[in-house]
Protein backbone atom coordinates (compact mmCIF):
# COMPACT_ATOMS: atom_id res chain seq x y z
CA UNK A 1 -139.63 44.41 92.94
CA UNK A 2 -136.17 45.88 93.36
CA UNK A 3 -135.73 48.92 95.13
CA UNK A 4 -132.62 50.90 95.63
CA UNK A 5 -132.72 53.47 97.92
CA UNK A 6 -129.96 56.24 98.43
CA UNK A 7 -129.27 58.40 101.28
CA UNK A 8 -130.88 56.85 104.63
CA UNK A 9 -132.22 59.55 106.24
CA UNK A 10 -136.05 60.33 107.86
CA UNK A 11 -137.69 59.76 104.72
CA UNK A 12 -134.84 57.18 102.83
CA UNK A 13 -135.18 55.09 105.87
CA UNK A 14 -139.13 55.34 106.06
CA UNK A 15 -139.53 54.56 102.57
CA UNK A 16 -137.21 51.45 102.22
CA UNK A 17 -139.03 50.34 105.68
CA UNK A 18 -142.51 50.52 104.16
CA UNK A 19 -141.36 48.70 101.01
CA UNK A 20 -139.89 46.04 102.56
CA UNK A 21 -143.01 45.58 104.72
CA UNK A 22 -144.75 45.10 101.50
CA UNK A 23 -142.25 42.30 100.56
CA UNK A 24 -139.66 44.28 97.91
CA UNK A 25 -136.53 43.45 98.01
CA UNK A 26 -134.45 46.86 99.26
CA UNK A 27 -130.90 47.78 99.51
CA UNK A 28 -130.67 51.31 101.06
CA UNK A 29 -127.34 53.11 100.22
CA UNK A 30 -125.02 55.53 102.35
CA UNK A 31 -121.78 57.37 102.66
CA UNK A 32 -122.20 57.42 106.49
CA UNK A 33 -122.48 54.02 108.73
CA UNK A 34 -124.67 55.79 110.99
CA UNK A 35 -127.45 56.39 109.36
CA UNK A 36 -128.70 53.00 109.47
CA UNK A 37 -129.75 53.17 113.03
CA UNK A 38 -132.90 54.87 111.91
CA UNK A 39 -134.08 51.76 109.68
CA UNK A 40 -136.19 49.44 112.15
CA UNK A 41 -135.33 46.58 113.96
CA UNK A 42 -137.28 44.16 111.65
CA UNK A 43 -135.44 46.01 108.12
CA UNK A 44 -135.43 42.67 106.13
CA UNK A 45 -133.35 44.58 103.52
CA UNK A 46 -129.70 44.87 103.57
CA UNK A 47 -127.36 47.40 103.16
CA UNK A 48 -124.28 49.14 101.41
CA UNK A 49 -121.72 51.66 102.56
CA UNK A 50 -120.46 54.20 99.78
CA UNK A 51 -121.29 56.97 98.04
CA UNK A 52 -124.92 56.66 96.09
CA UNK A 53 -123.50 57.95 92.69
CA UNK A 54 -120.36 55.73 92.71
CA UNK A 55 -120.87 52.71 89.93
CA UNK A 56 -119.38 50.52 91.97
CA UNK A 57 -121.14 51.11 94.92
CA UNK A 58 -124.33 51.03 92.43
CA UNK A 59 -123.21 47.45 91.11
CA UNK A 60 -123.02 46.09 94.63
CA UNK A 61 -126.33 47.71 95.04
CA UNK A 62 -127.44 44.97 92.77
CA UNK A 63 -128.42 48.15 90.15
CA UNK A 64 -128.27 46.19 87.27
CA UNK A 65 -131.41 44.02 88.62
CA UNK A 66 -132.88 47.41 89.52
CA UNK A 67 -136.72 48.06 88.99
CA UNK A 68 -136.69 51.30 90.79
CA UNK A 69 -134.09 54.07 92.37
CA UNK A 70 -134.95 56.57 94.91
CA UNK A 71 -132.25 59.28 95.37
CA UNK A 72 -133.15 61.00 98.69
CA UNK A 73 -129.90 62.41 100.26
CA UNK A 74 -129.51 65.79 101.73
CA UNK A 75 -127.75 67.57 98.78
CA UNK A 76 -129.28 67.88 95.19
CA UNK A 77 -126.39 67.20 93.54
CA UNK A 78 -125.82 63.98 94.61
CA UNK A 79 -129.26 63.46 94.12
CA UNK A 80 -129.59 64.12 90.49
CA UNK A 81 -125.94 62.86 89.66
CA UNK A 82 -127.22 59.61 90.84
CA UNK A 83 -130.42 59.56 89.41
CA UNK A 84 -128.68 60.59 85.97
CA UNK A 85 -126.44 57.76 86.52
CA UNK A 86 -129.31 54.90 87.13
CA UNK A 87 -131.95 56.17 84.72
CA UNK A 88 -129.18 57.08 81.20
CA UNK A 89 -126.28 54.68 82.49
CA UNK A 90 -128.13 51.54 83.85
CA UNK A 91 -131.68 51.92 82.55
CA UNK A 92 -133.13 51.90 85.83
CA UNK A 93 -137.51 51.83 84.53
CA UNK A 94 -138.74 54.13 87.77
CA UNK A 95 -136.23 56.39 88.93
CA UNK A 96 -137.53 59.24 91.68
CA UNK A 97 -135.30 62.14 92.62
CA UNK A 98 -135.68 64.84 95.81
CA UNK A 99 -134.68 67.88 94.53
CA UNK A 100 -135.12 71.05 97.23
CA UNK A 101 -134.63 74.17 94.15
CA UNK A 102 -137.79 73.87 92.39
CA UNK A 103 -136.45 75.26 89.78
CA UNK A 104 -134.13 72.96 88.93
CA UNK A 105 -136.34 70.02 89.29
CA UNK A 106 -138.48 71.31 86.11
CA UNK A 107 -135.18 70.71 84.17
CA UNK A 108 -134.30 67.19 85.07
CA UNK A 109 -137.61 65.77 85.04
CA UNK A 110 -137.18 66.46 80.89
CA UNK A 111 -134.88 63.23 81.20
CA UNK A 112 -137.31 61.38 82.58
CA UNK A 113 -136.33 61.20 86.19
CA UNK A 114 -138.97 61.94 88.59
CA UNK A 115 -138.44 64.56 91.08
CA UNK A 116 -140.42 66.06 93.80
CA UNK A 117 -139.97 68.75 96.53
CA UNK A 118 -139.37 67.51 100.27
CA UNK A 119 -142.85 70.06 101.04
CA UNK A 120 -145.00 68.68 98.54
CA UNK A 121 -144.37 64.54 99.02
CA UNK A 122 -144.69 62.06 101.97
CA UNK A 123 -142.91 59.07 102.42
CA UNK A 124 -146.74 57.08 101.51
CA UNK A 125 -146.75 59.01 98.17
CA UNK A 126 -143.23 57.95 96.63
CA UNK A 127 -143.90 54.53 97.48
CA UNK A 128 -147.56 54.97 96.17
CA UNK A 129 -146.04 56.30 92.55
CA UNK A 130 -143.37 53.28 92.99
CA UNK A 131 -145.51 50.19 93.25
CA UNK A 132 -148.17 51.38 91.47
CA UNK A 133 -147.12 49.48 87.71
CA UNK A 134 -150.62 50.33 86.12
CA UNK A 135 -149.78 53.94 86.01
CA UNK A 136 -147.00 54.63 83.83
CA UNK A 137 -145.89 58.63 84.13
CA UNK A 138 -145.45 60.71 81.93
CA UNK A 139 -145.01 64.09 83.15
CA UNK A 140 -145.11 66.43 85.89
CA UNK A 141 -145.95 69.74 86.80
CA UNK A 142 -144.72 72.12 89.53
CA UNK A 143 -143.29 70.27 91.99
CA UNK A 144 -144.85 67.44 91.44
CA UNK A 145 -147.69 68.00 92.65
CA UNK A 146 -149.65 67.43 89.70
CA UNK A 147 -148.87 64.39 87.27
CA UNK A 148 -150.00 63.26 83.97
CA UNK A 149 -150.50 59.27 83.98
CA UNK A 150 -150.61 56.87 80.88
CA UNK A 151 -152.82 53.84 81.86
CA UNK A 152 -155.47 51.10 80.07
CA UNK A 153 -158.77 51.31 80.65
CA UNK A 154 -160.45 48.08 82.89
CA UNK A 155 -163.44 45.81 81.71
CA UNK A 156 -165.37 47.44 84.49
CA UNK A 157 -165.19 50.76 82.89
CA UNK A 158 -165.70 49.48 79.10
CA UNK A 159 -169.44 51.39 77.91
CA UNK A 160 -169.02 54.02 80.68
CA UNK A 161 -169.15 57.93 80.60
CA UNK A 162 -165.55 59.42 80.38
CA UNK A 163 -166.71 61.98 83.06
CA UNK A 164 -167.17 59.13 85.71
CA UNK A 165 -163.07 58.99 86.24
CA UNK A 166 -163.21 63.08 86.40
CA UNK A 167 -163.36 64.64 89.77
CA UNK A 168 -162.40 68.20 89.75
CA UNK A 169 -159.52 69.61 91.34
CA UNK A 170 -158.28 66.64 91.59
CA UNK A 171 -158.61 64.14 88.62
CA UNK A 172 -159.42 64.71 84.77
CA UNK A 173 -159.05 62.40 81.47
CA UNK A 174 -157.31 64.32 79.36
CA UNK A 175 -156.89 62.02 76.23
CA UNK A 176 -158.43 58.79 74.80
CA UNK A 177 -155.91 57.07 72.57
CA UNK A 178 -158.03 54.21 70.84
CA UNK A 179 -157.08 52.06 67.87
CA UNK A 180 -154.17 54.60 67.54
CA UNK A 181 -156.15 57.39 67.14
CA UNK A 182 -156.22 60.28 70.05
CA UNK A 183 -159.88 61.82 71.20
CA UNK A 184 -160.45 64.59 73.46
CA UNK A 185 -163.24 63.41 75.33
CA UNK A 186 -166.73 65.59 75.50
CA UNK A 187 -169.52 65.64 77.22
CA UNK A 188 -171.18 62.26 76.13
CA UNK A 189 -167.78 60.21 75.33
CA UNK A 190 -167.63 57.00 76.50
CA UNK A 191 -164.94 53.95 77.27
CA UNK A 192 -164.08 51.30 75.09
CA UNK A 193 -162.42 48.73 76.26
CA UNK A 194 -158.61 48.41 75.30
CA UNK A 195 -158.55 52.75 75.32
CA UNK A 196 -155.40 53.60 76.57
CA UNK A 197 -156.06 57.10 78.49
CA UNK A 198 -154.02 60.20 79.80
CA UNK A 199 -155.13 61.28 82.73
CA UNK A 200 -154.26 64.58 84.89
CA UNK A 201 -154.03 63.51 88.47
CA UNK A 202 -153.19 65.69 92.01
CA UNK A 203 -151.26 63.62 93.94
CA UNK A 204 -153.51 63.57 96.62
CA UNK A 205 -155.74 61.85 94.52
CA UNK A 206 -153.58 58.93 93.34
CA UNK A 207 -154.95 56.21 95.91
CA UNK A 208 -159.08 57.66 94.55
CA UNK A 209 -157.76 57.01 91.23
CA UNK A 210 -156.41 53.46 92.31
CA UNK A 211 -159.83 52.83 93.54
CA UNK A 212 -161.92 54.42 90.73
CA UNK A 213 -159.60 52.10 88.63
CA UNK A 214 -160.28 48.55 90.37
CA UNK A 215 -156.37 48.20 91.19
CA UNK A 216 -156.60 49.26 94.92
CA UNK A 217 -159.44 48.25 97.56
């Protein structure tokens, strides 16, 4: 996977370092030369000096080969300028956007860009969301806390009660799309296999899901 990751700061640094642990390929992106100090030792990523929302700077990036962008600099703008930029210039599939004024984040996540308050994620969760390509998302709520996920339903799950993926507070299927047609599930509904199914999940229960699903040991 290709990663780009703007603004190298605590949590731009921590989250290209974890990625690139994991064997991504990561280019982290900054205005200031400094910054870089904080990436580790062993960073097998590289580097690029500029500002994140600059096309050019972008292109070097290597944003045309792009699978995900993560804007995490200190200002919003910035942040959403080059989020815009990746996700309705470039394409960019999974682009994930820090956005302090909560009220602001509700607007751009309507283009699709994912956003999320510094309080409410960790560096584990935005890489979680990133490498997870089972769960597509679909929405969010608040800030972004809460998420509505679009994924297919395994073989170990096929003949099983609907209510075995719901645990509340934290995780609920809200729709069963199969052949085509959508079905609130009851009490008594059970999975087919090749449903596709909407599911509500707290982000603190992403990595349960995972498990629940068969994706994550």
């Amino acid at each position: 996977m290709n990663v780009i990751i703007v603004g190298c700061g605590r949590v731009g640094a921590s989250t290209a370092a974890e990625l690139a642990r994991a064997g991504h390929n990561v280019v982290v992106v900054d205005r200031d030369p400094h910054t870089f100090h904080l990436l580790p030792r062993t960073f097998t990523g590289t580097t690029v000096l500029g500002i994140g929302y600059d096309r050019e700077v972008l292109e070097k990036a290597g944003i045309a080969e792009a699978d995900a962008l993560v804007a995490v600099t200190s200002g919003d703008n910035t942040n959403i300028v080059t989020a815009r930029v990746a996700k309705e210039t470039y394409r960019v599939p999974d682009v994930v956007s820090r956005i302090y004024d909560p009220r602001r984040a509700d607007i751009y996540r309507r283009y699709g860009i994912q956003t999320f308050a510094p309080t409410a994620w960790s560096t584990s969760k935005i890489v979680e969301f990133i490498v997870s390509p089972q769960l597509e998302r679909e929405v969010a709520f608040g800030n972004g806390e809460v998420q509505m996920m679009e994924a297919w339903v395994p073989k170990h799950l096929a003949g099983k009660p609907v209510s075995d993926l719901d645990v509340p507070g934290e995780i609920r299927v809200a729709l069963v799309v199969r052949m085509g047609q959508g079905v609130i599930p009851v009490s008594g509904t059970r999975f087919e296999l090749d449903d596709q199914i909407h599911v509500v999940i707290h982000q603190s229960a992403v990595e349960r899901f995972q498990k629940m699903m068969g994706w994550k040991t």
